[in-house]
C-alpha atoms as a PDB file:
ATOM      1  CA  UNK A   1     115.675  84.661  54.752  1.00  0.00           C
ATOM      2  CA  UNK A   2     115.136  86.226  57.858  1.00  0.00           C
ATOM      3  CA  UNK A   3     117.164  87.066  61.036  1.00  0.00           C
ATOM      4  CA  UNK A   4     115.464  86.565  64.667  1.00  0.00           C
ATOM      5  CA  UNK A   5     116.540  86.009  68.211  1.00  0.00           C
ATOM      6  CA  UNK A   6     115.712  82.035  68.207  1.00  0.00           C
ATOM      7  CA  UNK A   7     112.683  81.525  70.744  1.00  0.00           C
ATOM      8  CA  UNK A   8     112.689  77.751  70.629  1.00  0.00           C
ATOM      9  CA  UNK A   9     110.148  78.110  67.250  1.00  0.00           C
ATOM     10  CA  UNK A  10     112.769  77.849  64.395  1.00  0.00           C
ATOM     11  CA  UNK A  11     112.580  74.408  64.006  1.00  0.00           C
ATOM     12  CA  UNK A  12     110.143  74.504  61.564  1.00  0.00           C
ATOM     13  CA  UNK A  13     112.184  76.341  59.569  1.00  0.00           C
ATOM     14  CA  UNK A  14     115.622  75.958  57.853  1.00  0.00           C
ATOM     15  CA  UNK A  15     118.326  77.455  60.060  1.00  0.00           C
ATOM     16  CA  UNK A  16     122.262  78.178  60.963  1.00  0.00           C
ATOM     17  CA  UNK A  17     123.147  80.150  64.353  1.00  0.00           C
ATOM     18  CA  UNK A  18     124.825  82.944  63.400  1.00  0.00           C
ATOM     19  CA  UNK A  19     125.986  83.913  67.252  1.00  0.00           C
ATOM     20  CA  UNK A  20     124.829  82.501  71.207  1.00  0.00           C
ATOM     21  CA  UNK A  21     125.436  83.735  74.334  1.00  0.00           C
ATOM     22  CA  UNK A  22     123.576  85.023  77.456  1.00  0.00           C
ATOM     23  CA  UNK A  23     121.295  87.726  78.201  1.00  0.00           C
ATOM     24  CA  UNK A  24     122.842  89.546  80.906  1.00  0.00           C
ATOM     25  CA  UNK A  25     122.224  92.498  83.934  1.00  0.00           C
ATOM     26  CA  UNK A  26     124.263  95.638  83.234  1.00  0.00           C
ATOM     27  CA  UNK A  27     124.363  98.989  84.978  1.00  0.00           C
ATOM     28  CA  UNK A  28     126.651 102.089  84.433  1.00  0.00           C
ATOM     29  CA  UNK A  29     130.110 101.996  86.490  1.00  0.00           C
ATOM     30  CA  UNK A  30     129.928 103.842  89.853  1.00  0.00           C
ATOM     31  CA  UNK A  31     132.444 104.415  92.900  1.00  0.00           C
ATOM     32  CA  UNK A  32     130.516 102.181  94.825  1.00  0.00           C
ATOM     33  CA  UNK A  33     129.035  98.551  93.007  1.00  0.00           C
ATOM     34  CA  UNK A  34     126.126  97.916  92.606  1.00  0.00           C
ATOM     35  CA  UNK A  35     124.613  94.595  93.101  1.00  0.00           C
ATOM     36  CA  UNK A  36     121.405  92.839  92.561  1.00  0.00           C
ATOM     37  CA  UNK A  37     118.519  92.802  95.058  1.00  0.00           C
ATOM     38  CA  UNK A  38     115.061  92.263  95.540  1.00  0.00           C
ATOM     39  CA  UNK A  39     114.683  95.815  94.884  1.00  0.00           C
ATOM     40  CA  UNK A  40     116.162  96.257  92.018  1.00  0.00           C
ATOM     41  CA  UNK A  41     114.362  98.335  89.499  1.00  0.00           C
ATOM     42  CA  UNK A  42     115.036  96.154  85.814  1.00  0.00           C
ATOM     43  CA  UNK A  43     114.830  97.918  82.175  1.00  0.00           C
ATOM     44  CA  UNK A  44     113.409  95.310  79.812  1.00  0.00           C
ATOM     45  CA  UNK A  45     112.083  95.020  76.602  1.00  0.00           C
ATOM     46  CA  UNK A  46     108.799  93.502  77.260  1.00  0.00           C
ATOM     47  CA  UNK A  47     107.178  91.141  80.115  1.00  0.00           C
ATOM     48  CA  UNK A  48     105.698  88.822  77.935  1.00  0.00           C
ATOM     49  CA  UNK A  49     109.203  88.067  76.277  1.00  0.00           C
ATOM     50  CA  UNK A  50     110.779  84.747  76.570  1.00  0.00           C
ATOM     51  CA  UNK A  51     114.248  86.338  77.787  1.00  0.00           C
ATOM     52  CA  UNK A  52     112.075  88.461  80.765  1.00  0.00           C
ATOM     53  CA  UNK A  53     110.180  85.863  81.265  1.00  0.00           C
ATOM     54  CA  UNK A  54     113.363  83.534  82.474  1.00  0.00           C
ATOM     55  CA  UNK A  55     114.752  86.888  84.526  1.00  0.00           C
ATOM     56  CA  UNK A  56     110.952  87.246  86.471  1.00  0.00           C
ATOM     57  CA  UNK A  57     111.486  83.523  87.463  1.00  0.00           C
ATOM     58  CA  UNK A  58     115.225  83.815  88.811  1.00  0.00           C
ATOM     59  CA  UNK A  59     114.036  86.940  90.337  1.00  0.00           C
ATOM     60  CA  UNK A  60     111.112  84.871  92.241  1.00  0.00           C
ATOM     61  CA  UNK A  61     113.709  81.564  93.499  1.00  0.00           C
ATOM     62  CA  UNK A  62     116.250  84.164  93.975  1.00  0.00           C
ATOM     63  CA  UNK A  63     114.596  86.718  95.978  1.00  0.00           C
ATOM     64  CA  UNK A  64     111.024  85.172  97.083  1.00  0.00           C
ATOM     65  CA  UNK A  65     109.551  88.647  95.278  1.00  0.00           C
ATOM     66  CA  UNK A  66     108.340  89.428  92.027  1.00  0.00           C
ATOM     67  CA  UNK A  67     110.242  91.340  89.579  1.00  0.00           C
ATOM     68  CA  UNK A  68     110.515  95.084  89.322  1.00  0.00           C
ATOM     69  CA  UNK A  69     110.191  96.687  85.943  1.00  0.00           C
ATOM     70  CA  UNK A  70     111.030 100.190  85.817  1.00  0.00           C
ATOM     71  CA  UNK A  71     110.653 101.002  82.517  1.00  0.00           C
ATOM     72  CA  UNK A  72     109.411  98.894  79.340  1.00  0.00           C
ATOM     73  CA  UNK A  73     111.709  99.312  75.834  1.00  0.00           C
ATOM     74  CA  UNK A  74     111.672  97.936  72.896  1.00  0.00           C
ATOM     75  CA  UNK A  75     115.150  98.214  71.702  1.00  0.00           C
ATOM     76  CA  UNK A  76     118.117  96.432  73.470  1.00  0.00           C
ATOM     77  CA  UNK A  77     119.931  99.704  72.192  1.00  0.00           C
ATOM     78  CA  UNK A  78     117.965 102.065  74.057  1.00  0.00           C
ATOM     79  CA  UNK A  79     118.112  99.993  76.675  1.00  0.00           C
ATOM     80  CA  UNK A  80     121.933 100.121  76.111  1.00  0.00           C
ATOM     81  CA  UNK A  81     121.756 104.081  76.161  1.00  0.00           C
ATOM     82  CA  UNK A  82     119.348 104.420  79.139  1.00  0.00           C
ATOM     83  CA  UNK A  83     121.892 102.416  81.044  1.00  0.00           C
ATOM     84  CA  UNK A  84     124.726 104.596  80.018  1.00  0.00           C
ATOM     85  CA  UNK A  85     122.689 107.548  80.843  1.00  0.00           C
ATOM     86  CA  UNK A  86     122.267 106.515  84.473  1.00  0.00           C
ATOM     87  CA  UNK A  87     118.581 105.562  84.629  1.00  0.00           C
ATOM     88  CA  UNK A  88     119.100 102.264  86.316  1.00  0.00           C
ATOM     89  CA  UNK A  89     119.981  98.471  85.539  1.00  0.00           C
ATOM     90  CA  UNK A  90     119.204  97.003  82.115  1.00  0.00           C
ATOM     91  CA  UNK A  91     118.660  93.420  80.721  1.00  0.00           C
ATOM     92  CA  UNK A  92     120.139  92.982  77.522  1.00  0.00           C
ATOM     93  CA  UNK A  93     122.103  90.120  75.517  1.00  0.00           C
ATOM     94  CA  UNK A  94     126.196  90.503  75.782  1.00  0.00           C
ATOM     95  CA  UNK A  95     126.522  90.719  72.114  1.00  0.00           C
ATOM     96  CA  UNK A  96     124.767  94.104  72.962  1.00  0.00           C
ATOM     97  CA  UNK A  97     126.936  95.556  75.197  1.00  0.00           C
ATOM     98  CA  UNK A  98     130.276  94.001  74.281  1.00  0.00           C
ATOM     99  CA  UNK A  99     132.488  97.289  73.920  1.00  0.00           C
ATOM    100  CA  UNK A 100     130.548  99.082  76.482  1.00  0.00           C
ATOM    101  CA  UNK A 101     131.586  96.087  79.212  1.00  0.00           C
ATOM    102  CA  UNK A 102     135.770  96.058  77.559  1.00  0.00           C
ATOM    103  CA  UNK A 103     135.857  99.929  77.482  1.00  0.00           C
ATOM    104  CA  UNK A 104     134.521 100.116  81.079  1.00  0.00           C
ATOM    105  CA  UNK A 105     131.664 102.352  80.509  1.00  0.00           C
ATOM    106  CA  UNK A 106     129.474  99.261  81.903  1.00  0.00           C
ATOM    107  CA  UNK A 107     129.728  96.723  84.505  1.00  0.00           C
ATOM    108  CA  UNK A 108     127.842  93.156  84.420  1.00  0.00           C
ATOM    109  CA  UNK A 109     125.812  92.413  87.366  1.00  0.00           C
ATOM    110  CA  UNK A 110     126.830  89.227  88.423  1.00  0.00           C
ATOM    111  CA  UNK A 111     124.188  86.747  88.881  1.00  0.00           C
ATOM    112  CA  UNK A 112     124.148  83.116  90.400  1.00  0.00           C
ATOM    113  CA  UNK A 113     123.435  81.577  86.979  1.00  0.00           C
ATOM    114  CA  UNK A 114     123.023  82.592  83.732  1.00  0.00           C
ATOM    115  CA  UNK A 115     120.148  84.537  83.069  1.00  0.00           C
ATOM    116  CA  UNK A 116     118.527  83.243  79.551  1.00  0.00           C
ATOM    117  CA  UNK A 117     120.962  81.986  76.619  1.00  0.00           C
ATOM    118  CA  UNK A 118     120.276  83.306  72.987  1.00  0.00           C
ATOM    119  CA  UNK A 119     120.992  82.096  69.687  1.00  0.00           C
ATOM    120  CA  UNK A 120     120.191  84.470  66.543  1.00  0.00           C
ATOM    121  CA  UNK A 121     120.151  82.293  63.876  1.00  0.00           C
ATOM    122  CA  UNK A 122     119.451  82.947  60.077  1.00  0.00           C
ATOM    123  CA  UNK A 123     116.703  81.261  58.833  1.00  0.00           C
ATOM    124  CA  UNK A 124     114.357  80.671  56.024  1.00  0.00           C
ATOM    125  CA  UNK A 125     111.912  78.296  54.242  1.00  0.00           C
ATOM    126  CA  UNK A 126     111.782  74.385  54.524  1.00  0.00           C
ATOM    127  CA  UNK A 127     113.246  72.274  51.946  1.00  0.00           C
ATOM    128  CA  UNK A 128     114.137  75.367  50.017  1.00  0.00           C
ATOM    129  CA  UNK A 129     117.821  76.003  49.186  1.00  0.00           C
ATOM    130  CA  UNK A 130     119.898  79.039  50.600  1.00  0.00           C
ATOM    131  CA  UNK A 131     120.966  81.341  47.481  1.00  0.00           C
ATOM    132  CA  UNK A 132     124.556  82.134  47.224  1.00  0.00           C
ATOM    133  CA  UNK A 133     124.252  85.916  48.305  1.00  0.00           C
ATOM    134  CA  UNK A 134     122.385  84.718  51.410  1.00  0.00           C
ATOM    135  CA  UNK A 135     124.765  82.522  52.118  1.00  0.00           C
ATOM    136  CA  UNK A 136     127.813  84.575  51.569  1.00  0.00           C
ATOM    137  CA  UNK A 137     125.556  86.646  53.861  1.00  0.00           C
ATOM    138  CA  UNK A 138     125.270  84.641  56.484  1.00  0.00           C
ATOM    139  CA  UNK A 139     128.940  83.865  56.496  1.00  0.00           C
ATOM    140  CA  UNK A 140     130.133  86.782  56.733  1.00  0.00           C
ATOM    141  CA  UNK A 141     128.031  87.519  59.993  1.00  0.00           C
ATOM    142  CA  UNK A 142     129.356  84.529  61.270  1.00  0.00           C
ATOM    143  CA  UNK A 143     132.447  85.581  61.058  1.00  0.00           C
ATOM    144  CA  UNK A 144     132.271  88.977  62.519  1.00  0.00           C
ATOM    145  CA  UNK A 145     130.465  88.041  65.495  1.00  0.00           C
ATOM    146  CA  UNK A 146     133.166  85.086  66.199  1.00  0.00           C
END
């Protein structure tokens, strides 16, 4: 069994969704809001990524420019912290950032539409049953991200 951020490939696999929602824009609360332009400097995991991949074309219809990546990172965490820390705007999913956005301590960037939706979903092999600790497993995420 294996966890993953569902890309569109899974189908060739058995799978559940264990939790969806949206990738979102987040930057650290100020005096004075901040709010998207075309020169906005974006942290993001990777340009090649399916998730930056949907922000670099909103960026394009939205602002006629190309996207500006100020720093590449490969954990939505450390984007998390870097964001906290005051080193610009981050791209992250809202599972992510969930008691960071409720405490305060962040602020979603509003954006015309949504950005890029997730699933993670648990999967594993074809025609192959699920055994009862996975699945207990799996339930249990479920539930705490519900």
């Amino acid at each position: 069994m294996g966890l993953l951020l569902d890309d569109g490939y899974v189908d060739q696999f058995q799978y559940t969704t264990i939790k969806s929602g949206n990738f979102i824009l987040v930057d650290k609360v100020r005096k004075k809001q901040i709010y998207l332009t075309e020169n906005s400097e974006i942290i993001v995991t990777s340009p090649e990524k399916i998730e930056v991949l949907s922000l670099k074309k909103y960026f394009k219809s939205k602002f006629k420019t190309n996207l500006k990546v100020k720093m590449e990172v490969m954990s939505w965490g450390v984007i998390k912290n870097l964001v906290e820390k005051n080193f610009g705007i981050g791209f992250v999913p809202d599972y992510c950032v969930q008691q960071e956005l409720e405490s305060g301590k962040l602020i979603k960037i509003e954006t015309t539409k949504p950005l890029f939706n997730y699933s993670i979903a648990a999967i594993w092999a074809p025609k192959k049953h699920l055994n009862p600790n996975a699945k207990l497993f799996i339930d249990v995420l479920k539930k705490a991200h519900n």
